[in-house]
C-alpha atoms as a PDB file:
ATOM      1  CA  UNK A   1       0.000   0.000   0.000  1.00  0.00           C
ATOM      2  CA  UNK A   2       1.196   3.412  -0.990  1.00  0.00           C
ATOM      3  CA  UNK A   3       0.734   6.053   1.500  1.00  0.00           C
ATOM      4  CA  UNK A   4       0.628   9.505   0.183  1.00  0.00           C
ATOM      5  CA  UNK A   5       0.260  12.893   2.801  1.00  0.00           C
ATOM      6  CA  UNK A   6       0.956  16.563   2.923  1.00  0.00           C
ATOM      7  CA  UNK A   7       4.866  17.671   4.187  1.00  0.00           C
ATOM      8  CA  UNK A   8       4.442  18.890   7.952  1.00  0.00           C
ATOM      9  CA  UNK A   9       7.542  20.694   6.845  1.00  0.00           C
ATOM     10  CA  UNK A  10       6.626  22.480   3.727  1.00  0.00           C
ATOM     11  CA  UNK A  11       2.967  22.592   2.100  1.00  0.00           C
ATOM     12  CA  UNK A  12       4.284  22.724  -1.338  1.00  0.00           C
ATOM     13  CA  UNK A  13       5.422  18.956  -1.227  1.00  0.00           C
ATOM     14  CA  UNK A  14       3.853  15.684  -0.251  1.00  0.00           C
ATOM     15  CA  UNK A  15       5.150  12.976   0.905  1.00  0.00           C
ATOM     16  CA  UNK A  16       5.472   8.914  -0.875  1.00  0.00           C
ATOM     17  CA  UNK A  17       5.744   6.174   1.500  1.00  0.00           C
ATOM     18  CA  UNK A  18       5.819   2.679   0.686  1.00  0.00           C
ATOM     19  CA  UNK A  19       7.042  -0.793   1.937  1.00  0.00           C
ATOM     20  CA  UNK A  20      10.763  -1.598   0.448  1.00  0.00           C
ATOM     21  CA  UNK A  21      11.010  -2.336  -2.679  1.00  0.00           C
ATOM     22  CA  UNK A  22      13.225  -1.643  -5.817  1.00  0.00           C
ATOM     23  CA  UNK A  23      10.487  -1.757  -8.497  1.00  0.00           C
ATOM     24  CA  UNK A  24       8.133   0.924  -6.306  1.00  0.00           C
ATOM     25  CA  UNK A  25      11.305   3.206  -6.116  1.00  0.00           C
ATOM     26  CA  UNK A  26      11.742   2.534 -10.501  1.00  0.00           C
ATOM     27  CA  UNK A  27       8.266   3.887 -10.245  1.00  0.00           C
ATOM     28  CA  UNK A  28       8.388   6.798  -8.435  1.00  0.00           C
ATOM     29  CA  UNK A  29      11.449   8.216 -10.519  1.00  0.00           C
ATOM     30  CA  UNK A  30       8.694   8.610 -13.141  1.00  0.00           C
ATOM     31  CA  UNK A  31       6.977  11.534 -11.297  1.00  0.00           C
ATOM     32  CA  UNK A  32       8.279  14.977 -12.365  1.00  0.00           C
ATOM     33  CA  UNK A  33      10.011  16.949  -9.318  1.00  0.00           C
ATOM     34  CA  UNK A  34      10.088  13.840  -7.007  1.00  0.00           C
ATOM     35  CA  UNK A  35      13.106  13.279  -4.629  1.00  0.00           C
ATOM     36  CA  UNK A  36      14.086  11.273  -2.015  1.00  0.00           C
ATOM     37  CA  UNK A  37      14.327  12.543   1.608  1.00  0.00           C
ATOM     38  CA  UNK A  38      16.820  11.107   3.983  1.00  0.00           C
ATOM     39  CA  UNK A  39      15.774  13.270   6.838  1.00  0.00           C
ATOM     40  CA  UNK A  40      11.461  12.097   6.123  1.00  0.00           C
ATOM     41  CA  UNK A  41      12.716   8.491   5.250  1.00  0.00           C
ATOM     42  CA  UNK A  42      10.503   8.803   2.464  1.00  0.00           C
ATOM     43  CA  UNK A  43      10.029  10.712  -1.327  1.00  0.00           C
ATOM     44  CA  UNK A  44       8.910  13.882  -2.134  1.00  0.00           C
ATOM     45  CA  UNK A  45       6.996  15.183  -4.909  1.00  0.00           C
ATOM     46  CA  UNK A  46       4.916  18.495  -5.476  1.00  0.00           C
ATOM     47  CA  UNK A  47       2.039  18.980  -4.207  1.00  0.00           C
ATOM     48  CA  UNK A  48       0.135  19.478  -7.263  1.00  0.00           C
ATOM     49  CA  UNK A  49      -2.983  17.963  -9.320  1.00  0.00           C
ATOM     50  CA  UNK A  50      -0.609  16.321 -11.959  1.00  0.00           C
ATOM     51  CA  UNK A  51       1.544  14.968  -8.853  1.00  0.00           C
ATOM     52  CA  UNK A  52      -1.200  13.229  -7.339  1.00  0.00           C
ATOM     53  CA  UNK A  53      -2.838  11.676 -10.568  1.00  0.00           C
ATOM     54  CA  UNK A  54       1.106  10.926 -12.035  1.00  0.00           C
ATOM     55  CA  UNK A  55       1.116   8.811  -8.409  1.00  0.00           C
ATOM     56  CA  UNK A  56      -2.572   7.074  -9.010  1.00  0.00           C
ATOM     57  CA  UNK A  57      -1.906   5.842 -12.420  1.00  0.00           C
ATOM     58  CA  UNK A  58       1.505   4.772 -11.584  1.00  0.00           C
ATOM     59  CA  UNK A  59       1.142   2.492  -8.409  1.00  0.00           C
ATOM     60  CA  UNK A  60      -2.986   1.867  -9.167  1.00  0.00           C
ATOM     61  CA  UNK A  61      -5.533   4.448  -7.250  1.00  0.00           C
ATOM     62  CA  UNK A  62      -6.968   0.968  -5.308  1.00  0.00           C
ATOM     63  CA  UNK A  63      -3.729   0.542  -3.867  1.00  0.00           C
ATOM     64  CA  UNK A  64      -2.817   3.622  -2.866  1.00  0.00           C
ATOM     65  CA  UNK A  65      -3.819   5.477   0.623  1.00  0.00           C
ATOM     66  CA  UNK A  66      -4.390   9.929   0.547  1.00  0.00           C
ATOM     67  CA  UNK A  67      -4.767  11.970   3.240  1.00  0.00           C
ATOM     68  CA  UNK A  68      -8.131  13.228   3.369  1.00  0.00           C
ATOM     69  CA  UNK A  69      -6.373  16.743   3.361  1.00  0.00           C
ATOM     70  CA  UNK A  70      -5.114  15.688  -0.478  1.00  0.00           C
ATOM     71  CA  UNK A  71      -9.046  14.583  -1.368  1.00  0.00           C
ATOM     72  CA  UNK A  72     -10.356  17.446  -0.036  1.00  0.00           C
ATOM     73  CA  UNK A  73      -8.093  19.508  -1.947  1.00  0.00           C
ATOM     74  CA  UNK A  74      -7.639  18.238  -5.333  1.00  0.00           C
ATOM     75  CA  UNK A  75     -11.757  16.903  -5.190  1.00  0.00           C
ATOM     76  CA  UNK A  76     -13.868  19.384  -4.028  1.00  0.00           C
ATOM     77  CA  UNK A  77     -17.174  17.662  -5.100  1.00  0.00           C
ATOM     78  CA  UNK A  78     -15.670  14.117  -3.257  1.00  0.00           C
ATOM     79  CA  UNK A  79     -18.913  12.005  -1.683  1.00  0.00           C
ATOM     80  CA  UNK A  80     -18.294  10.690   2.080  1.00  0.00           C
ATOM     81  CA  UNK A  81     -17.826   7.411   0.591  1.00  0.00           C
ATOM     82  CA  UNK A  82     -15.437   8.783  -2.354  1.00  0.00           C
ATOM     83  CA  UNK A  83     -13.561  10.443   0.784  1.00  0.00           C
ATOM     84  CA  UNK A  84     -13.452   6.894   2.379  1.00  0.00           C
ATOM     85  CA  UNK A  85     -12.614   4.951  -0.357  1.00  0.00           C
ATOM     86  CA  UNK A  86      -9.459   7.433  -1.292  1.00  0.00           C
ATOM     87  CA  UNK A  87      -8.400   7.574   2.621  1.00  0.00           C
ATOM     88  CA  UNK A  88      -9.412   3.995   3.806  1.00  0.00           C
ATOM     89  CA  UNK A  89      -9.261   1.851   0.459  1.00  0.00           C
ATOM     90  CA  UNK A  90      -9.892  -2.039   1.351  1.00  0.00           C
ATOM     91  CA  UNK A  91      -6.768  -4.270   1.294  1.00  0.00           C
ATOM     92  CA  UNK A  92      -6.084  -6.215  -1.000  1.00  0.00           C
ATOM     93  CA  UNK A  93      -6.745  -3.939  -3.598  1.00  0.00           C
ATOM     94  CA  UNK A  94      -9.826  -5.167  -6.389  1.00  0.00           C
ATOM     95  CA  UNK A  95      -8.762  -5.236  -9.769  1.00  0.00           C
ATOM     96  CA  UNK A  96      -5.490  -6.752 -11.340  1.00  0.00           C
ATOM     97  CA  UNK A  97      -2.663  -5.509  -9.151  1.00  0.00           C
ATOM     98  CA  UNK A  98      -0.363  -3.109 -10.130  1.00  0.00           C
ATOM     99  CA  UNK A  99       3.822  -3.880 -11.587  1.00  0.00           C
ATOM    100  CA  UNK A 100       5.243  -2.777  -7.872  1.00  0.00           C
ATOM    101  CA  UNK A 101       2.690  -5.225  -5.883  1.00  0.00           C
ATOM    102  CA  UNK A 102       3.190  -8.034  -8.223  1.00  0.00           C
ATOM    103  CA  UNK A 103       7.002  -7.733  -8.491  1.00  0.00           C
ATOM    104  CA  UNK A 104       6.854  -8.354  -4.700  1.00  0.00           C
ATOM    105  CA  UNK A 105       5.239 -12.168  -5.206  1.00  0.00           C
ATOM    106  CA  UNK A 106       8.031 -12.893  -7.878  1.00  0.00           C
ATOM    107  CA  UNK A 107      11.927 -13.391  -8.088  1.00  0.00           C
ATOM    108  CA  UNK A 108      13.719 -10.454  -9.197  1.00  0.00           C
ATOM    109  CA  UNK A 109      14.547 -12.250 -12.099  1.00  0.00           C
ATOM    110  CA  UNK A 110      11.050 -12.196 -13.506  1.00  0.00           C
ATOM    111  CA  UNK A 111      10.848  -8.425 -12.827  1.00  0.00           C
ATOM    112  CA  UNK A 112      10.522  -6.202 -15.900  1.00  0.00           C
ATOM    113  CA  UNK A 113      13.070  -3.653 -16.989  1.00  0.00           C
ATOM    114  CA  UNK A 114      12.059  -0.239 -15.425  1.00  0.00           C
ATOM    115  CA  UNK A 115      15.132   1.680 -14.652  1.00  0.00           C
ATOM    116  CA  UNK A 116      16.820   3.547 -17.467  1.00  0.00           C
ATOM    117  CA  UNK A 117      20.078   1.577 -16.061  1.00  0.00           C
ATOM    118  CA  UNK A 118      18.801  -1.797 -16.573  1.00  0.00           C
ATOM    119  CA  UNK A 119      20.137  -1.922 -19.938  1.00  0.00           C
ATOM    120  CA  UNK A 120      23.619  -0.414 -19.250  1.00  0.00           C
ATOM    121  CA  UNK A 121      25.832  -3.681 -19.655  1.00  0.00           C
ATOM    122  CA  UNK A 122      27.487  -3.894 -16.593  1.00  0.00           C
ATOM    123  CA  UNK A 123      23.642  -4.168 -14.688  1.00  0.00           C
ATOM    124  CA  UNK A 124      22.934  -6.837 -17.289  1.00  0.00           C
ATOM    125  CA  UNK A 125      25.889  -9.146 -16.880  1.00  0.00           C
ATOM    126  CA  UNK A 126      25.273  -8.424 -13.144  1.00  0.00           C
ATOM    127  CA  UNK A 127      21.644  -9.358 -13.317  1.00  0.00           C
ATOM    128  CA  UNK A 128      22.245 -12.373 -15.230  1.00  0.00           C
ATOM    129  CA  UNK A 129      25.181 -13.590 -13.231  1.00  0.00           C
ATOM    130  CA  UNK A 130      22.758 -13.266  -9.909  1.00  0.00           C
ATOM    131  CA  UNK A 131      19.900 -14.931 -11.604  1.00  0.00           C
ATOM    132  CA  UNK A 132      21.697 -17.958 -12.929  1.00  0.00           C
ATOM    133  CA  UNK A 133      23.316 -18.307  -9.022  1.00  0.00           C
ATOM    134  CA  UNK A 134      20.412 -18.014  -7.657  1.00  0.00           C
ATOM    135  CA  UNK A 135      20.968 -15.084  -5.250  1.00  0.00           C
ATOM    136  CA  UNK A 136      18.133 -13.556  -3.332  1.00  0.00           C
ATOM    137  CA  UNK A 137      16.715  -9.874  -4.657  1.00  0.00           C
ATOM    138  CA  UNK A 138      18.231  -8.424  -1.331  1.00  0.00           C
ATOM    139  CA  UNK A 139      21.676  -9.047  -2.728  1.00  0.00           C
ATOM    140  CA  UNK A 140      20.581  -7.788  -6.219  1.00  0.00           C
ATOM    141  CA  UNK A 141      19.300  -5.051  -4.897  1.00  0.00           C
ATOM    142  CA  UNK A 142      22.706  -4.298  -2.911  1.00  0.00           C
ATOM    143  CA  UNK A 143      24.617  -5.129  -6.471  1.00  0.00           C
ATOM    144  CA  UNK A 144      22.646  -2.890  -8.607  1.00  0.00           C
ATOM    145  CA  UNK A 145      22.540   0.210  -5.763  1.00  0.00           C
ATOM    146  CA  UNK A 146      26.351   0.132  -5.504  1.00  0.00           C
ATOM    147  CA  UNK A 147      27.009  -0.205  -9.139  1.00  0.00           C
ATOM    148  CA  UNK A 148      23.860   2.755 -10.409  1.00  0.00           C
ATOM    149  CA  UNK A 149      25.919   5.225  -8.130  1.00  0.00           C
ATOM    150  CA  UNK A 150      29.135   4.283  -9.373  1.00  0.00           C
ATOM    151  CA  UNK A 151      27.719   4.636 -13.352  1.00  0.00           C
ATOM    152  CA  UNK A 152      26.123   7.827 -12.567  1.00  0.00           C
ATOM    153  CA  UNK A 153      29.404   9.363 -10.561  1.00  0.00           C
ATOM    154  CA  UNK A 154      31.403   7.951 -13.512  1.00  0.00           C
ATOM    155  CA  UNK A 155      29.032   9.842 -16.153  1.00  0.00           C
ATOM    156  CA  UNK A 156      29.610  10.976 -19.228  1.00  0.00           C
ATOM    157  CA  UNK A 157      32.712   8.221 -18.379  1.00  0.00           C
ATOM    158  CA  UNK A 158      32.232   4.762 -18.907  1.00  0.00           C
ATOM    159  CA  UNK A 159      33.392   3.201 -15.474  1.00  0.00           C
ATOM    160  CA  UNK A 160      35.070   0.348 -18.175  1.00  0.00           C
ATOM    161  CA  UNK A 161      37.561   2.875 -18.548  1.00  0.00           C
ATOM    162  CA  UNK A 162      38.135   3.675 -14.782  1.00  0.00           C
ATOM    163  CA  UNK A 163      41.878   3.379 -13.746  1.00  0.00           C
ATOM    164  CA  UNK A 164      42.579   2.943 -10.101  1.00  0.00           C
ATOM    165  CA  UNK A 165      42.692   6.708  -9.232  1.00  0.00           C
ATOM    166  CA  UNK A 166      38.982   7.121 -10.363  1.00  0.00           C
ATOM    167  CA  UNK A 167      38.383   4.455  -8.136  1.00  0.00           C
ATOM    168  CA  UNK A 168      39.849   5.726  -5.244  1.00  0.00           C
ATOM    169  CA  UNK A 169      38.322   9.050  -5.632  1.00  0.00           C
ATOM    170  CA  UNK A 170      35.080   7.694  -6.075  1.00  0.00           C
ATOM    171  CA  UNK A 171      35.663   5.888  -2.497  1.00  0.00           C
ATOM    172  CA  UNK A 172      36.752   9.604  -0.916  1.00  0.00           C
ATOM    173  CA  UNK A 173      33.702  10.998  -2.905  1.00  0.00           C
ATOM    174  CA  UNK A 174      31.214   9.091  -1.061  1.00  0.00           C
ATOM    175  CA  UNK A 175      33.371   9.765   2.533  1.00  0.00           C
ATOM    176  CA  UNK A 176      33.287  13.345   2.221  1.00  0.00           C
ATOM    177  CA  UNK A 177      30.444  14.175  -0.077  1.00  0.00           C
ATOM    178  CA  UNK A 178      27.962  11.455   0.762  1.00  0.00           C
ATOM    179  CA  UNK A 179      28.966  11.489   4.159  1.00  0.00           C
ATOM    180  CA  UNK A 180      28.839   7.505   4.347  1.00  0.00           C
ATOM    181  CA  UNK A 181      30.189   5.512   7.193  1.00  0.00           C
ATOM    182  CA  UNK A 182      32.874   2.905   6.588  1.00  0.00           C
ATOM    183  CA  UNK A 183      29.985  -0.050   6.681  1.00  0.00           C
ATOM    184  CA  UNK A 184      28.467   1.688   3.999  1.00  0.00           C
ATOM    185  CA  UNK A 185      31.701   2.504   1.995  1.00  0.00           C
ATOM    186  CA  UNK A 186      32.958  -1.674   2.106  1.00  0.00           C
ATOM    187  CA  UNK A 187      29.595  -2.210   0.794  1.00  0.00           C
ATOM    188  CA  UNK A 188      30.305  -0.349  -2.178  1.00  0.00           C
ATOM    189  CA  UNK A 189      33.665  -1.587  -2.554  1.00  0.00           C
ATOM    190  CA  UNK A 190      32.363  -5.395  -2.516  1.00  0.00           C
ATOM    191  CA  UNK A 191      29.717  -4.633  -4.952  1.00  0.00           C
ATOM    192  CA  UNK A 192      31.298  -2.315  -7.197  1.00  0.00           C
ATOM    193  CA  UNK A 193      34.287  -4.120  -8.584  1.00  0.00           C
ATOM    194  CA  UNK A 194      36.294  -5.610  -5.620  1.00  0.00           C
ATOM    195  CA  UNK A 195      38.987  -4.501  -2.927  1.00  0.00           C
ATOM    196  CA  UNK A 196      39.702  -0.698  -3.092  1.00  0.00           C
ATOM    197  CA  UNK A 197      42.478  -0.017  -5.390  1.00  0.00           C
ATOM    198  CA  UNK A 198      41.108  -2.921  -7.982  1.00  0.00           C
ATOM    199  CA  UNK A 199      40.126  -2.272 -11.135  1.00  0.00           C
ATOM    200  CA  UNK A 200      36.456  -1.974 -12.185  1.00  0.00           C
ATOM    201  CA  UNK A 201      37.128  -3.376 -15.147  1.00  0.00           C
ATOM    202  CA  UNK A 202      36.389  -6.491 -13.421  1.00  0.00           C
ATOM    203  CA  UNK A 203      33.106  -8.098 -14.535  1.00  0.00           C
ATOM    204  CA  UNK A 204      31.174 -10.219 -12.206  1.00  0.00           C
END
């Protein structure tokens, strides 16, 4: 279930919350002006009209919980039991469920494409060397995490061509600019091509 409110910090957002889950967070990148909040523990996206219908048709209205502040707002003609149904909506949801609440009942290796990194060659070979050793979608979802932030900090670069130093800045860039903690920082090193100071030309 997808919870959606307005900020108690700032009336021009609202706020996304859902359970876990890679494919919901694919989704939500698909709304316009949405971010993700470390200090709410949840995303952000305007608080507009085309916010809050980008959100319904996205996750599936059925499945997806509004304040009643939102209804009131954005349907001023809403019925008492059109203000239920979009504050209180019965779960499971009726009709066919939506991509993020099937994905959860399947392995990730069943899971459509839905992340414009999906197709980048390294997250292929990465996928397909996790789905043929049958790891769980916790530790492709650590994989792919490590490796997205390491494409995107390598952009317009191809991290094929990283040479040691890249690495090793990229390690200091999420230190001092990320502000991760050592745990963290291993993670990315296991996941991203090895021990620090390795190449990540190494494929998995």
């Amino acid at each position: 279930m997808i919870t959606i409110c307005l900020d108690e910090r700032d009336p021009a957002l609202l706020t996304i919350s859902f359970s876990q889950d890679p494919v919901g967070n694919d989704l939500i990148r698909n709304v316009p002006g949405r971010r993700w909040s470390y200090s709410r523990r949840c995303w952000t996206v305007p608080n507009t009209r085309a916010s809050v219908v980008k959100v319904g048709q996205l996750f599936g209205k059925d499945y997806c919980r509004f304040d009643e502040a939102i209804v009131r707002l954005y349907k001023l003609a809403a019925t008492t039991a059109e203000v239920e149904q979009a504050t209180n909506p019965p779960w499971p949801g009726r009709g066919t469920a939506p991509l993020h609440v099937r994905s959860l009942h399947k392995p990730f290796r069943y899971a459509p494409l839905a992340n414009e990194f999906d197709t980048h060659p390294v997250i292929v070979a990465v996928t397909q060397a996790l789905c043929v050793q049958h790891y769980s979608r916790k530790t492709y979802k650590n994989y792919k995490q490590a490796l997205v932030s390491l494409i995107r900090y390598a952009q317009p670069k191809d991290i094929a061509d990283f040479e040691k130093v890249d690495y090793q800045k990229y390690l200091l860039f999420l230190r001092d600019r990320k502000r991760l903690g050592a745990a963290t920082i291993n993670v990315h090193i296991n996941r991203s091509g090895g021990p620090a100071g390795s190449s990540t030309r190494r494929r998995f």
